[in-house]
C-alpha atoms as a PDB file:
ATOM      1  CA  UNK A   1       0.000   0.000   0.000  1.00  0.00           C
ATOM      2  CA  UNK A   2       1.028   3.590  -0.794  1.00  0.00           C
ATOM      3  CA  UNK A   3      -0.190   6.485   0.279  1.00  0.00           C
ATOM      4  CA  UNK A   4      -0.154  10.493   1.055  1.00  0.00           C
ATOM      5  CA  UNK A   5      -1.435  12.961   3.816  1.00  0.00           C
ATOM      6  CA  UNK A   6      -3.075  15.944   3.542  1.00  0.00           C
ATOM      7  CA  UNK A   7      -5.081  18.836   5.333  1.00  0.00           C
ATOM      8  CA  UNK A   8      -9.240  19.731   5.223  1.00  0.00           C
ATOM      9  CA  UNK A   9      -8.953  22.031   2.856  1.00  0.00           C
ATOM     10  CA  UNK A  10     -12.331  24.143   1.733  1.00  0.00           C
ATOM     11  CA  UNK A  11     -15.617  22.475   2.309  1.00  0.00           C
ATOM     12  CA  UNK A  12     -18.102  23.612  -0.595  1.00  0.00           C
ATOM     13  CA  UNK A  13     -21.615  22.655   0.003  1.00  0.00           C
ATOM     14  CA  UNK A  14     -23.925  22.795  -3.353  1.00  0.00           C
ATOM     15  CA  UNK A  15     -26.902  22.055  -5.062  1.00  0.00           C
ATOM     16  CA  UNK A  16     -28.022  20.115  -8.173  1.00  0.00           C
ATOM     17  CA  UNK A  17     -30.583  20.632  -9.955  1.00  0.00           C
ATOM     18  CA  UNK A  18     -33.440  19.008 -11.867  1.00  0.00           C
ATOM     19  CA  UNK A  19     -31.590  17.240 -15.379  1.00  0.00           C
ATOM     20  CA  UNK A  20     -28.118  18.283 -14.462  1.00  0.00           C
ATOM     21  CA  UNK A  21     -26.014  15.177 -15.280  1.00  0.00           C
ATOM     22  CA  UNK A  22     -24.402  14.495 -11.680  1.00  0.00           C
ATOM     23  CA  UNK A  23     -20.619  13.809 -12.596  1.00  0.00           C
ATOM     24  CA  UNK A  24     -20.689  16.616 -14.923  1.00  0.00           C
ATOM     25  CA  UNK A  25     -21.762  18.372 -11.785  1.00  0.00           C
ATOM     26  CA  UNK A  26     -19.487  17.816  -9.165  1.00  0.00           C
ATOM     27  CA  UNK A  27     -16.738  18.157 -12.067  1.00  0.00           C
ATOM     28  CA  UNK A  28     -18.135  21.550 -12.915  1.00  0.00           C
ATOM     29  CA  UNK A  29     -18.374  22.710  -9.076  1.00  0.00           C
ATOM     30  CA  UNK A  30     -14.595  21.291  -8.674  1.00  0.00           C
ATOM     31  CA  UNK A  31     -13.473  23.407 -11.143  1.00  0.00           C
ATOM     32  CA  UNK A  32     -15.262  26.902 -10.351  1.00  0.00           C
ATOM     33  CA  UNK A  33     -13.888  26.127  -6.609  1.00  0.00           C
ATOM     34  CA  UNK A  34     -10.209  25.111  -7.854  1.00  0.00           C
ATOM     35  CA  UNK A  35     -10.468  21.851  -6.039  1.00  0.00           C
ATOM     36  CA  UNK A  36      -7.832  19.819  -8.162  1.00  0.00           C
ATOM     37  CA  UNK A  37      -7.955  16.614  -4.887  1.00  0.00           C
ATOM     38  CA  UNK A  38     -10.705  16.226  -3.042  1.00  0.00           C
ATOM     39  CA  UNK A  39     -13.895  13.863  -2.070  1.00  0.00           C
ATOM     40  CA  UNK A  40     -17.293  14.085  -1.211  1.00  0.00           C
ATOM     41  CA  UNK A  41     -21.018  12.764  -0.436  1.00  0.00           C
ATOM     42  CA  UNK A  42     -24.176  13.097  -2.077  1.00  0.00           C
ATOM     43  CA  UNK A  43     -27.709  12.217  -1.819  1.00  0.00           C
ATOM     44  CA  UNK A  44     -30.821  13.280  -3.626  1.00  0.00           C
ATOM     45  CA  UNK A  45     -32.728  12.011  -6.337  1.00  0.00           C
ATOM     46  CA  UNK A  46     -32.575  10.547 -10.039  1.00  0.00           C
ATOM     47  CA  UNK A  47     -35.092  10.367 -13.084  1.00  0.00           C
ATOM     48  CA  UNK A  48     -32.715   8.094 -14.084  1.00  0.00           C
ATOM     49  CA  UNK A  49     -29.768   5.970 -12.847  1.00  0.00           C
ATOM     50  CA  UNK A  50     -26.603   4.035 -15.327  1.00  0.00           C
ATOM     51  CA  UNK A  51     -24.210   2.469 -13.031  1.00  0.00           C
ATOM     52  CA  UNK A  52     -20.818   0.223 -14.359  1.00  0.00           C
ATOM     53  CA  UNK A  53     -19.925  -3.026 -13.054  1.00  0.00           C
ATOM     54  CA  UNK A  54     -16.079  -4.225 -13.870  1.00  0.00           C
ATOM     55  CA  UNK A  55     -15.218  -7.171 -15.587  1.00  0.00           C
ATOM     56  CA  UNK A  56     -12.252  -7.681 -18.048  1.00  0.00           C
ATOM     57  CA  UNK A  57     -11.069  -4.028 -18.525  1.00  0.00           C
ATOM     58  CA  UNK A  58     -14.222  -2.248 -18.615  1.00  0.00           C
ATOM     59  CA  UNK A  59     -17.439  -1.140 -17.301  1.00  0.00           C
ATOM     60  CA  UNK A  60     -20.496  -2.757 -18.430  1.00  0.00           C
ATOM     61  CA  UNK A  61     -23.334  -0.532 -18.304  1.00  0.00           C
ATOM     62  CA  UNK A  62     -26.486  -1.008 -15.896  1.00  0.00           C
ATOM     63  CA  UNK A  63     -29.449   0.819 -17.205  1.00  0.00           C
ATOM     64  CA  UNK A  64     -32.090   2.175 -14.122  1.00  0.00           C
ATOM     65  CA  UNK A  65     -35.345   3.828 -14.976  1.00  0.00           C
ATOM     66  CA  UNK A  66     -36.634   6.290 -12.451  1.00  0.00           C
ATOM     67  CA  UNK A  67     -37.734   7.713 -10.104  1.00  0.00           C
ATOM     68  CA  UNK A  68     -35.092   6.571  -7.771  1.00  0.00           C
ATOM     69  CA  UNK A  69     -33.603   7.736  -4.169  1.00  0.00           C
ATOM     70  CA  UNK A  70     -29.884   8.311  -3.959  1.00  0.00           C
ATOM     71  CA  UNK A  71     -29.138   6.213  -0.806  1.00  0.00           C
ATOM     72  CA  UNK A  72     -25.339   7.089  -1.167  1.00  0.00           C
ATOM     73  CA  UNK A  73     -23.047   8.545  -3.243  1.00  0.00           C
ATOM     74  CA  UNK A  74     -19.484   9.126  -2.328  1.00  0.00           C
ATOM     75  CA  UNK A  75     -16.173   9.444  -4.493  1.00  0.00           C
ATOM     76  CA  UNK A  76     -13.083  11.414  -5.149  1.00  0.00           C
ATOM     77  CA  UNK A  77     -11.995  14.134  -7.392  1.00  0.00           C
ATOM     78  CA  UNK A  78      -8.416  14.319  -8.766  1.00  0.00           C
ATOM     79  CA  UNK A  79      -6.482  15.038 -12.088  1.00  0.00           C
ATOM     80  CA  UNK A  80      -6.797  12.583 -15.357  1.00  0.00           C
ATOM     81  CA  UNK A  81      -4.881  14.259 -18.285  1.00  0.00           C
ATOM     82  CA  UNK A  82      -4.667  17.332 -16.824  1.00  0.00           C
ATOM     83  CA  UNK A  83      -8.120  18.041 -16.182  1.00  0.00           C
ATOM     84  CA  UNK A  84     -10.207  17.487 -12.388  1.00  0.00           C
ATOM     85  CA  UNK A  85     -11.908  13.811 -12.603  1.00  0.00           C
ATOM     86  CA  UNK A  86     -14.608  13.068 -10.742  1.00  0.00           C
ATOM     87  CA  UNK A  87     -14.908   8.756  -9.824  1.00  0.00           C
ATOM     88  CA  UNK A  88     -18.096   7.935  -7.626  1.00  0.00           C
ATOM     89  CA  UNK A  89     -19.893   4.929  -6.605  1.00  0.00           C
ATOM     90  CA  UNK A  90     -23.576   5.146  -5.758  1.00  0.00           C
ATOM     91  CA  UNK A  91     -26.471   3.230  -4.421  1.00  0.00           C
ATOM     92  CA  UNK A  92     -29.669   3.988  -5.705  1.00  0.00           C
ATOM     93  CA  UNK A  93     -33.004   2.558  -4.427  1.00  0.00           C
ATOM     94  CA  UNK A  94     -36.622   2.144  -6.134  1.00  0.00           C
ATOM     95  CA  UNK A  95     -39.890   2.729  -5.073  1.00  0.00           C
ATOM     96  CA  UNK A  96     -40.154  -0.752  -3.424  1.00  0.00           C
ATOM     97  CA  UNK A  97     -37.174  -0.310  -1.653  1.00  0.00           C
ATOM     98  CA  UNK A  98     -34.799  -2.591  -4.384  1.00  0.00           C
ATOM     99  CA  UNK A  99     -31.266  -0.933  -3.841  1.00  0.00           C
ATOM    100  CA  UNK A 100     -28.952  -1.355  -7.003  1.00  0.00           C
ATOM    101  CA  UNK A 101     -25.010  -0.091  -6.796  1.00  0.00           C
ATOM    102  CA  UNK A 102     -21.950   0.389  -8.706  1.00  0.00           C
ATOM    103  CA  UNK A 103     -19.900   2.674 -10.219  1.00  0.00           C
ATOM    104  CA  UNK A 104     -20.927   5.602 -11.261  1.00  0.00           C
ATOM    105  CA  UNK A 105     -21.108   6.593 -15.005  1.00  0.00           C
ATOM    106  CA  UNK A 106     -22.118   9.425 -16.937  1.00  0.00           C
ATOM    107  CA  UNK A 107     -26.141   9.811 -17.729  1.00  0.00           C
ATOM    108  CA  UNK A 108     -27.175   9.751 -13.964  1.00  0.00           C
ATOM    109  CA  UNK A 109     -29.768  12.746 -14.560  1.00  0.00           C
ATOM    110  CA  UNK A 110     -30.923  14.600 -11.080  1.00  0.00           C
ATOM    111  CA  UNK A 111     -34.920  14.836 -10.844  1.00  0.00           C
ATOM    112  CA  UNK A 112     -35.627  16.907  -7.562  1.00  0.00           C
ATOM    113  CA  UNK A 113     -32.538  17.943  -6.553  1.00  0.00           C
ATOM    114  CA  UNK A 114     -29.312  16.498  -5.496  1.00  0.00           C
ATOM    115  CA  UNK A 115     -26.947  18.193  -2.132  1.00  0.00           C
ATOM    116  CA  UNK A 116     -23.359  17.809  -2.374  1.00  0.00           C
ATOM    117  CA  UNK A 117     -20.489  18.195   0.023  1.00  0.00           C
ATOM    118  CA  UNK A 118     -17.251  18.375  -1.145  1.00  0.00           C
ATOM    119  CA  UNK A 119     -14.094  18.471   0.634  1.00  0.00           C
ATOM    120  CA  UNK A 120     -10.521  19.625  -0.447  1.00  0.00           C
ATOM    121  CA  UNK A 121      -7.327  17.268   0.382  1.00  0.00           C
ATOM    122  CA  UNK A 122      -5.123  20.440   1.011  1.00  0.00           C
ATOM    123  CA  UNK A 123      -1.698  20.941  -0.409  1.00  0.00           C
ATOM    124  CA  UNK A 124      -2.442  17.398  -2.475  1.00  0.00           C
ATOM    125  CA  UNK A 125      -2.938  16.848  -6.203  1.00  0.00           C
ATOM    126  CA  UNK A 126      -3.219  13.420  -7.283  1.00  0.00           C
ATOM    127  CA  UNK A 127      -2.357  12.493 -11.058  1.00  0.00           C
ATOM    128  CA  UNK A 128      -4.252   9.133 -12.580  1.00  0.00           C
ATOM    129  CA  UNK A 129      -2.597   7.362 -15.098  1.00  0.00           C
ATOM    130  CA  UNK A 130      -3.574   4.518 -17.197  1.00  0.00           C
ATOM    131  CA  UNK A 131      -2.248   1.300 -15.239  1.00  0.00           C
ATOM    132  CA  UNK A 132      -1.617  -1.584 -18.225  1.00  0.00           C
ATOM    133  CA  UNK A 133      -2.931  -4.179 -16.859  1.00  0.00           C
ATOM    134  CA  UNK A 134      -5.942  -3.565 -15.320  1.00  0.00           C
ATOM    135  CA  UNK A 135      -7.334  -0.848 -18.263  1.00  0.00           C
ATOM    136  CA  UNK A 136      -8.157   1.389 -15.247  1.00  0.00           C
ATOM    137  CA  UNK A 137      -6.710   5.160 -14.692  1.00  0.00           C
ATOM    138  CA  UNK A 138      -5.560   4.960 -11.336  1.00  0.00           C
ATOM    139  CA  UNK A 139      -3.849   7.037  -8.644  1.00  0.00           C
ATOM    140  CA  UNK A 140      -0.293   7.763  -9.199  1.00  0.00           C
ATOM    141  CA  UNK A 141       1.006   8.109  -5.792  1.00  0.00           C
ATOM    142  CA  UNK A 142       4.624   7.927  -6.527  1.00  0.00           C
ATOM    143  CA  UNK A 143       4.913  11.631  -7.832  1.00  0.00           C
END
């Protein structure tokens, strides 16, 4: 195991709204509040959910139809080609209480609203970089 230490930096606390596409989102609200490492939490709502599962180098899509109740959302934000990357998992539960997980891909639109809290790693800005042999863009913790 590697790893690296760093301070709370800024807490940002915002809202999505109704269609906004929710890693778009918190990629957007990274951005405009220069957080290049961070993570955060979500919860809210979706009109409708696609979640990845990995097998043999890539995600195979899960298609949910809404409505459906973010039970959790949670991931990190850090820098993939130069750019801030947002990775989340999320849990996502029906109206008869069915919860369905995975990782988070893009196309998860917000119905009501969505409430986000993101925290900065302070003094931290992690770099992912295509690993070979697993197909996935992972931390680089050796910069």
């Amino acid at each position: 195991m590697k790893s690296v230490e760093s301070k709370h930096g800024k807490v940002v606390l915002a809202r999505l709204y109704e269609d906004e596409d929710l890693l778009e989102s918190i990629t957007q609200q990274a951005k405009r509040s220069r957080i290049k490492t961070g993570y955060f939490i979500l919860i809210g709502t979706l009109k409708r959910a696609r979640l990845g599962f990995y097998r043999e180098g890539k995600y195979e899509p899960i298609d949910l139809a809404g409505p459906l109740e973010i039970a959790s959302c949670v991931g990190n934000v850090s820098i993939r080609d130069g750019k801030p990357f947002t990775h989340a998992h999320i849990s996502v539960s029906n109206d008869k209480g069915e919860v369905f997980g995975g990782h988070t891909l893009p196309s998860c639109i917000i119905a009501a609203t969505g409430e986000l809290v993101l925290i900065e790693a302070e003094g931290v800005s992690l770099q992912r970089r295509l690993d070979k042999e697993t197909k996935l863009y992972l931390w680089d913790l050796d910069k």
